[in-house]
C-alpha atoms as a PDB file:
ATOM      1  CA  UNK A   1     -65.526  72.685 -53.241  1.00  0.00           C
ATOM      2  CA  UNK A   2     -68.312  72.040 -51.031  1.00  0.00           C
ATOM      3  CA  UNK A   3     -67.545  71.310 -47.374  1.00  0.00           C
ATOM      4  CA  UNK A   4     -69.845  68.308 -45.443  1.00  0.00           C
ATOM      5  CA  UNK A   5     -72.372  70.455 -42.706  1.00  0.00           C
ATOM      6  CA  UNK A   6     -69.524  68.436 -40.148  1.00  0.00           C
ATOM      7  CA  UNK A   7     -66.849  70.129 -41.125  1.00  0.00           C
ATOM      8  CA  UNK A   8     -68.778  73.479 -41.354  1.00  0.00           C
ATOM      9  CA  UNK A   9     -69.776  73.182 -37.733  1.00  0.00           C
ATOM     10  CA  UNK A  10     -66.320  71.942 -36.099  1.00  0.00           C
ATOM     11  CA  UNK A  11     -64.853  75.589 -38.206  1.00  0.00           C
ATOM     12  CA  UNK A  12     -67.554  77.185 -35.956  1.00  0.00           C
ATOM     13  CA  UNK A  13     -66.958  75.457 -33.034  1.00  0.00           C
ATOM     14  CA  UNK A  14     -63.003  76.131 -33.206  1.00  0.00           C
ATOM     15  CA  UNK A  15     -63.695  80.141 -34.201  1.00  0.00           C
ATOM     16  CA  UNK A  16     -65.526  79.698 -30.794  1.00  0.00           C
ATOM     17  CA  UNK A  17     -63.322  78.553 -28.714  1.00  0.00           C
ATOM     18  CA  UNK A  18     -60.685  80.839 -30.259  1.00  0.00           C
ATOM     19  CA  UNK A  19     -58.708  81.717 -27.199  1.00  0.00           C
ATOM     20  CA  UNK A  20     -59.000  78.703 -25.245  1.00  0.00           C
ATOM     21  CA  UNK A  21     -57.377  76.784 -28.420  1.00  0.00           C
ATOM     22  CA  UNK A  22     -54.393  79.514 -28.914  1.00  0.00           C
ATOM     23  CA  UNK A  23     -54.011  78.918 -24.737  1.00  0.00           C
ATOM     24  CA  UNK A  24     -53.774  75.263 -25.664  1.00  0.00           C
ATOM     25  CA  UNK A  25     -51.237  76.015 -27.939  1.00  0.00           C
ATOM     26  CA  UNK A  26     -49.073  78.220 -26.505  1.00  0.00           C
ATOM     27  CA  UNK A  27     -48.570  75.681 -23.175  1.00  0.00           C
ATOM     28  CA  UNK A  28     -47.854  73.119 -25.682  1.00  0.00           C
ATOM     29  CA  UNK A  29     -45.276  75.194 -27.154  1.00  0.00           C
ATOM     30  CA  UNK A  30     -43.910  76.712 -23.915  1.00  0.00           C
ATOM     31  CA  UNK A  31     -43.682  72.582 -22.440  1.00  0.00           C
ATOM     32  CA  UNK A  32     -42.087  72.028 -25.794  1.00  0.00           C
ATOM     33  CA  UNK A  33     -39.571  74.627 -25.620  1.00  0.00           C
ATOM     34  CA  UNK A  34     -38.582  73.701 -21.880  1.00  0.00           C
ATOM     35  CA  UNK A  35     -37.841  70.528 -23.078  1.00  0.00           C
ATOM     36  CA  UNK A  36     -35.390  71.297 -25.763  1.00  0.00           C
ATOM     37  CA  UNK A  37     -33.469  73.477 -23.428  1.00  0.00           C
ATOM     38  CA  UNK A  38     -33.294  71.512 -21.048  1.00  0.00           C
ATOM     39  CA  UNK A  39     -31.661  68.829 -22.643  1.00  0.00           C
ATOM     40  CA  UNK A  40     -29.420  71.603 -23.938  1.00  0.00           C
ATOM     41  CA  UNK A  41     -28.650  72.547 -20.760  1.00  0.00           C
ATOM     42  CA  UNK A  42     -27.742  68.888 -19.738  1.00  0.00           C
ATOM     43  CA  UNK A  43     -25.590  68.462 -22.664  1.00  0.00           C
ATOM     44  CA  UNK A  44     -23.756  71.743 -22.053  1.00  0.00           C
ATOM     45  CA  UNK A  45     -23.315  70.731 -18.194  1.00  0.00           C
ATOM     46  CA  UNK A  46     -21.930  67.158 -18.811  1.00  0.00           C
ATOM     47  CA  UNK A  47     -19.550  68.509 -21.971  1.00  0.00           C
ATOM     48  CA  UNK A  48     -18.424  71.523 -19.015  1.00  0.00           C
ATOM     49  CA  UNK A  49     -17.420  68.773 -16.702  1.00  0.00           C
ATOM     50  CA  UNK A  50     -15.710  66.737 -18.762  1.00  0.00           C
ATOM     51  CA  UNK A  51     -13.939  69.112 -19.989  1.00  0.00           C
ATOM     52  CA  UNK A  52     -13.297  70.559 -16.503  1.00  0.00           C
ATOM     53  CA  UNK A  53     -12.074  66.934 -15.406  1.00  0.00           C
ATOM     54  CA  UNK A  54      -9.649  66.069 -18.417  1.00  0.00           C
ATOM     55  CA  UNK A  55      -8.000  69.854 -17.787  1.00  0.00           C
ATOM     56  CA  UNK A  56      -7.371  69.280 -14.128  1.00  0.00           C
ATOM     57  CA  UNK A  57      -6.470  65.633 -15.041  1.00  0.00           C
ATOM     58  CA  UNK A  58      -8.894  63.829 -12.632  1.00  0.00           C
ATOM     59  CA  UNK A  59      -8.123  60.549 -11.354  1.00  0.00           C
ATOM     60  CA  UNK A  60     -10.696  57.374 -12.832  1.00  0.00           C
ATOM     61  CA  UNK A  61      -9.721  55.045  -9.548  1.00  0.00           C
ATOM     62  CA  UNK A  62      -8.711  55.902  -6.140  1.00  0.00           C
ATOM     63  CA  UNK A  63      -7.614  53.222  -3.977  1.00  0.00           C
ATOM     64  CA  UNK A  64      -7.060  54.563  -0.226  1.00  0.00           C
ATOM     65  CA  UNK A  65      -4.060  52.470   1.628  1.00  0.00           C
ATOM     66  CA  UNK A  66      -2.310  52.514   5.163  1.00  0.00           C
ATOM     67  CA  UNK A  67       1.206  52.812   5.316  1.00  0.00           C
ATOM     68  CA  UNK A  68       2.316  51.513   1.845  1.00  0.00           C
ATOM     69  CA  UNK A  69       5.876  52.416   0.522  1.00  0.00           C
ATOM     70  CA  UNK A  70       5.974  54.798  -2.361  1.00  0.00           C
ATOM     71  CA  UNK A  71       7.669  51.657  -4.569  1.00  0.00           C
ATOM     72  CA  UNK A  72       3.858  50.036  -4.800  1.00  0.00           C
ATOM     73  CA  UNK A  73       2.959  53.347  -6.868  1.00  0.00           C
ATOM     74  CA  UNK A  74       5.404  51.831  -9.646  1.00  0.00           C
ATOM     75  CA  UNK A  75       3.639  48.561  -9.126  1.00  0.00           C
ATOM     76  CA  UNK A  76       0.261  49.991 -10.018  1.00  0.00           C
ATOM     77  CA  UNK A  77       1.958  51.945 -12.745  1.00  0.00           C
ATOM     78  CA  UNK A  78       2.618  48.395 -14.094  1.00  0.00           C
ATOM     79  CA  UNK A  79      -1.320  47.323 -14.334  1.00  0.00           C
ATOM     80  CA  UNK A  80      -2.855  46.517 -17.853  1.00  0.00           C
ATOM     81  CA  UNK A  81      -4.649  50.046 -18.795  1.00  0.00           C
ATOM     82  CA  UNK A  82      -2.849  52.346 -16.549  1.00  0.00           C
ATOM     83  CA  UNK A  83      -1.747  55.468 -17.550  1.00  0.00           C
ATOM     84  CA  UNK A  84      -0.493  57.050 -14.894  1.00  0.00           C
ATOM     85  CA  UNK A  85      -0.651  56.640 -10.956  1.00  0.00           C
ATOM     86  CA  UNK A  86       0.609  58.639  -7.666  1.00  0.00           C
ATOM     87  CA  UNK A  87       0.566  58.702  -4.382  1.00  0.00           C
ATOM     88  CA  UNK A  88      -0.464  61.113  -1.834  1.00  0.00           C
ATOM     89  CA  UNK A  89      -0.489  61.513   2.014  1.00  0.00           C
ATOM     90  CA  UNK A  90      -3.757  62.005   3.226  1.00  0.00           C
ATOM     91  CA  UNK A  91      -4.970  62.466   6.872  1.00  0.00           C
ATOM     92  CA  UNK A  92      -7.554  63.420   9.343  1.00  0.00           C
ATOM     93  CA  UNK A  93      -7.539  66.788  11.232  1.00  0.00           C
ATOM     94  CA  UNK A  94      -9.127  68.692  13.989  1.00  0.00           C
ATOM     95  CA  UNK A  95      -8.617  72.503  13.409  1.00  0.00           C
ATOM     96  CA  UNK A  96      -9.033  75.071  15.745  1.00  0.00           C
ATOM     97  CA  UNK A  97     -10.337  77.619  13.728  1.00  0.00           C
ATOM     98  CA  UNK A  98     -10.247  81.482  15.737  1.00  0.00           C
ATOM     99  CA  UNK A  99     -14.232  82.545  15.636  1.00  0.00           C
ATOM    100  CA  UNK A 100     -15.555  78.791  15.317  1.00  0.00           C
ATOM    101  CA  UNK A 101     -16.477  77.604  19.353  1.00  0.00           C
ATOM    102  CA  UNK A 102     -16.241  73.746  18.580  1.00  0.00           C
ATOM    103  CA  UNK A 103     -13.703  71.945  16.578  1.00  0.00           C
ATOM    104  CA  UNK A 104     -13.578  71.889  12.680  1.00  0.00           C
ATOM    105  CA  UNK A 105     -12.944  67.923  11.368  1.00  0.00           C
ATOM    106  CA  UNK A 106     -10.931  68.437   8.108  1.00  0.00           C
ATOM    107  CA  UNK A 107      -9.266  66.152   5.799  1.00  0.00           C
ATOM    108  CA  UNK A 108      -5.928  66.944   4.729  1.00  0.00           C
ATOM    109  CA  UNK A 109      -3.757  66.291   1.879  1.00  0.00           C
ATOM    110  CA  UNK A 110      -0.499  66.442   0.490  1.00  0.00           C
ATOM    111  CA  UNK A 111      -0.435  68.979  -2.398  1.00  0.00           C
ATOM    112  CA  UNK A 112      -0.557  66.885  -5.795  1.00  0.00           C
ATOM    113  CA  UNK A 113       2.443  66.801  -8.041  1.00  0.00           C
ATOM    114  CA  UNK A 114       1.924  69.747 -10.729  1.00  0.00           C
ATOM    115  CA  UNK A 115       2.102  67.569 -13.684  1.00  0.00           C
ATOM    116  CA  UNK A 116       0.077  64.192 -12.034  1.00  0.00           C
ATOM    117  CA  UNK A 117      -3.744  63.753 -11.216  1.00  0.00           C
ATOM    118  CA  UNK A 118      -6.431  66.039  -9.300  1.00  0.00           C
ATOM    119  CA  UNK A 119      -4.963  69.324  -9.968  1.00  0.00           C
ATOM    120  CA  UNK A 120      -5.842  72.207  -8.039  1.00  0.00           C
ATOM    121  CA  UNK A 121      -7.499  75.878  -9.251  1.00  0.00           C
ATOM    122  CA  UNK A 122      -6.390  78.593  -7.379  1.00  0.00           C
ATOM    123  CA  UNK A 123      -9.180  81.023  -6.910  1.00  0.00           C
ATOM    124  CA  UNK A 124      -7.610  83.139  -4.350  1.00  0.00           C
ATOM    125  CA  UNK A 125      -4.364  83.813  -2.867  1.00  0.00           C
ATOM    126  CA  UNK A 126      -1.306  81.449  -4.021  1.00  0.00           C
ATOM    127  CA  UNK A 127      -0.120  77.904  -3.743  1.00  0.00           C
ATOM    128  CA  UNK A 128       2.343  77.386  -0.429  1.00  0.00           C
ATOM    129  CA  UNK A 129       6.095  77.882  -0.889  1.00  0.00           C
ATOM    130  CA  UNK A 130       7.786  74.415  -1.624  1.00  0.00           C
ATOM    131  CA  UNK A 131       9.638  72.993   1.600  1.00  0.00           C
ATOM    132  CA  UNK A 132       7.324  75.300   3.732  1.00  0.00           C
ATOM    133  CA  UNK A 133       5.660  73.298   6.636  1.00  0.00           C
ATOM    134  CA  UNK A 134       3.201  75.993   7.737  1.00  0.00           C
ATOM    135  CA  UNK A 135       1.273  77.220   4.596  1.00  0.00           C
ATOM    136  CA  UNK A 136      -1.502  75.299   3.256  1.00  0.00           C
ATOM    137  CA  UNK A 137      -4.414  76.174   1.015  1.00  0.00           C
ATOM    138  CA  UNK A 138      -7.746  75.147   1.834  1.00  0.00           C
ATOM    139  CA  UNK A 139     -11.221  73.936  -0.576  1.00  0.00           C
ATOM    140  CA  UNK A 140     -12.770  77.414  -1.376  1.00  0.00           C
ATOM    141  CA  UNK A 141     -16.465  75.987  -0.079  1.00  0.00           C
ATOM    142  CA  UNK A 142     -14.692  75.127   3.458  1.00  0.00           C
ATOM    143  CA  UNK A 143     -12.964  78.360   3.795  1.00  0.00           C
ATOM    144  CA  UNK A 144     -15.922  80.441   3.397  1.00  0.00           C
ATOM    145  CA  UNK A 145     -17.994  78.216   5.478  1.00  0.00           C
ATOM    146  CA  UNK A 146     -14.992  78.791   8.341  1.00  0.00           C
ATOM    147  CA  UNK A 147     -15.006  82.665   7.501  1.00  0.00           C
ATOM    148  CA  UNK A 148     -11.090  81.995   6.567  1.00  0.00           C
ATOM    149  CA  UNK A 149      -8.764  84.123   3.841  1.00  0.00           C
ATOM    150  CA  UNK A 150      -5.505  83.952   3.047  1.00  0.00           C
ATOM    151  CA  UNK A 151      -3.379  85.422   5.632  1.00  0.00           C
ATOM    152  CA  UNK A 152      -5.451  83.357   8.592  1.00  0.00           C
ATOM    153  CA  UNK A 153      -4.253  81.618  10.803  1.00  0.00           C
ATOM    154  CA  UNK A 154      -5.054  78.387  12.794  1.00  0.00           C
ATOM    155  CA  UNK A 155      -3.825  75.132  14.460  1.00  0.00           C
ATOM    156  CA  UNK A 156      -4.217  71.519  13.804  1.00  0.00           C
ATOM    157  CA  UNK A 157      -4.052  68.357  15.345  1.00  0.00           C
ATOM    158  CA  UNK A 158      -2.877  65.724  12.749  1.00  0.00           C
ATOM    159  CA  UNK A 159      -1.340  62.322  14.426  1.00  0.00           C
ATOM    160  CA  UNK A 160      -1.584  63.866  17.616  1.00  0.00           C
ATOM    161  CA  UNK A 161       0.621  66.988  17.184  1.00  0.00           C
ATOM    162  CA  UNK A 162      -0.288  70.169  17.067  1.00  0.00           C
ATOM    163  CA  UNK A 163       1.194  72.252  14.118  1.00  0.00           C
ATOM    164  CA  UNK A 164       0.280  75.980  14.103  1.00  0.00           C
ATOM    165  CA  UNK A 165      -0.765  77.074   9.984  1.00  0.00           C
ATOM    166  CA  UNK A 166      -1.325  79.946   7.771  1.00  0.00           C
ATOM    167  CA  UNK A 167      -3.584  79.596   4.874  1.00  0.00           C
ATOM    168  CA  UNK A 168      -1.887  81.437   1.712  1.00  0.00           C
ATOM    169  CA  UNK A 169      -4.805  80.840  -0.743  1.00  0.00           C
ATOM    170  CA  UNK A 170      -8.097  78.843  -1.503  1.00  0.00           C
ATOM    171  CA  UNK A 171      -8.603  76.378  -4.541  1.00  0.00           C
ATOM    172  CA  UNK A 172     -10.865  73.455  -6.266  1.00  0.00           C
ATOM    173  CA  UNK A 173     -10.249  70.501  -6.415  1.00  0.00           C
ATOM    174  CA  UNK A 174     -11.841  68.028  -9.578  1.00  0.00           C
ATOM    175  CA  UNK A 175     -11.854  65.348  -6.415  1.00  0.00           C
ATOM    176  CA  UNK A 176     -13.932  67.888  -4.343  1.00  0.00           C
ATOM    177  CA  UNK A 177     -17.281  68.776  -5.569  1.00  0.00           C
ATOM    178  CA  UNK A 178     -18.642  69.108  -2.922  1.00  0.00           C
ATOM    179  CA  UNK A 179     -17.350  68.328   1.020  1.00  0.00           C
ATOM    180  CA  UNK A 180     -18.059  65.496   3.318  1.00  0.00           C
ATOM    181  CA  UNK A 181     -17.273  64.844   6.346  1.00  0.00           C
ATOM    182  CA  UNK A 182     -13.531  63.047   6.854  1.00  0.00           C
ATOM    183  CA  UNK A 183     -12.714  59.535   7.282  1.00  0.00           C
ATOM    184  CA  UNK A 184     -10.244  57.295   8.226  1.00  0.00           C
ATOM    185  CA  UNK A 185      -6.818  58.714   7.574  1.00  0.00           C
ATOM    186  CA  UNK A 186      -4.920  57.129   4.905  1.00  0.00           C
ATOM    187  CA  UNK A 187      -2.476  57.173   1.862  1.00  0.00           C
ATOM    188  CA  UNK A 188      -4.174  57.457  -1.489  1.00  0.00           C
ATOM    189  CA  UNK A 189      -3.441  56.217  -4.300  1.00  0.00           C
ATOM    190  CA  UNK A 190      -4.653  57.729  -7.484  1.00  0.00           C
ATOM    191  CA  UNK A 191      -4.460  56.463 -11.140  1.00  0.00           C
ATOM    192  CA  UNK A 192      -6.259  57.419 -14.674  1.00  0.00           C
ATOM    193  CA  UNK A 193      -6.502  54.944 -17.523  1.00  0.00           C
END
């Protein structure tokens, strides 16, 4: 087979530019490669946080409410589509935190029931004693931010009182990725379909 003088002198030209087309190449390659891992990385992120959401049973609606009496929870429980819903007691706080000069604005909750919605991970510590008044646990982010470990303690204002606490261990929450600052105080409701 006889090749056309054309073809002849693009071989040439390409054994020429030898390393500039291998360059060319490899970059291709390289961009091609970052792409398929990184939508393997996606996928393996959003599978982890599902997964990380159904274990710790997080809630698909939250509906925040003022003073309602726990007997509306069984009237949500009623809706079309919902599988289960609770309430919680949820308020604003100002701590005084020993080694912080100004005031810490928290938001504070009642601890979820251990088989309902937003469960919490303990990463340090342990839960507080059921029927305690003074132990609470505290978002793992917050208490490093506030230098705090279990064994601390610290006051808060909630409602106007002031109620002296020890912190007995740090957690996650699925319904705290990350923290902002408090609202309004309020009763939550929480439900999953």
């Amino acid at each position: 087979m006889r090749l056309s003088p054309l073809t002849i002198k693009l071989l040439r030209d390409v054994w020429r530019l030898r390393a500039q087309a291998v360059a060319i190449a490899l970059v291709i390659a390289a961009g091609v490669g970052m792409v398929i891992m990184s939508f393997g990385m996606i996928r393996s992120l959003e599978a982890t946080r599902a997964s990380y959401y159904d274990i710790y049973r997080f809630a698909d609606v939250f509906a925040p409410i003022r003073r309602a009496p726990l007997s509306a929870i069984a009237t949500v429980r009623q809706i079309p589509g919902v599988a289960y819903a609770e309430g919680r007691v949820s308020a604003g706080a100002i701590l005084d935190v020993p080694g912080i000069a100004e005031p810490v604005s928290a938001r504070v909750h009642s601890l979820p029931d251990p088989k309902g919605l937003n469960l919490l991970v303990l990463r340090e510590g342990r839960l507080p004693n059921p029927g305690a008044t003074d132990e609470v646990v505290a978002n793992e982010a917050f208490a490093k931010a506030a230098r705090l470990s279990p064994g601390d303690r610290f006051s808060a204002l909630i409602y106007g009182k002031r109620i002296d606490l020890r912190l007995t261990g740090t957690v996650l929450s699925p319904e705290y990725v990350y923290a902002v600052a408090p609202g309004r105080s309020s009763r939550t409701t929480a439900a999953t379909a």
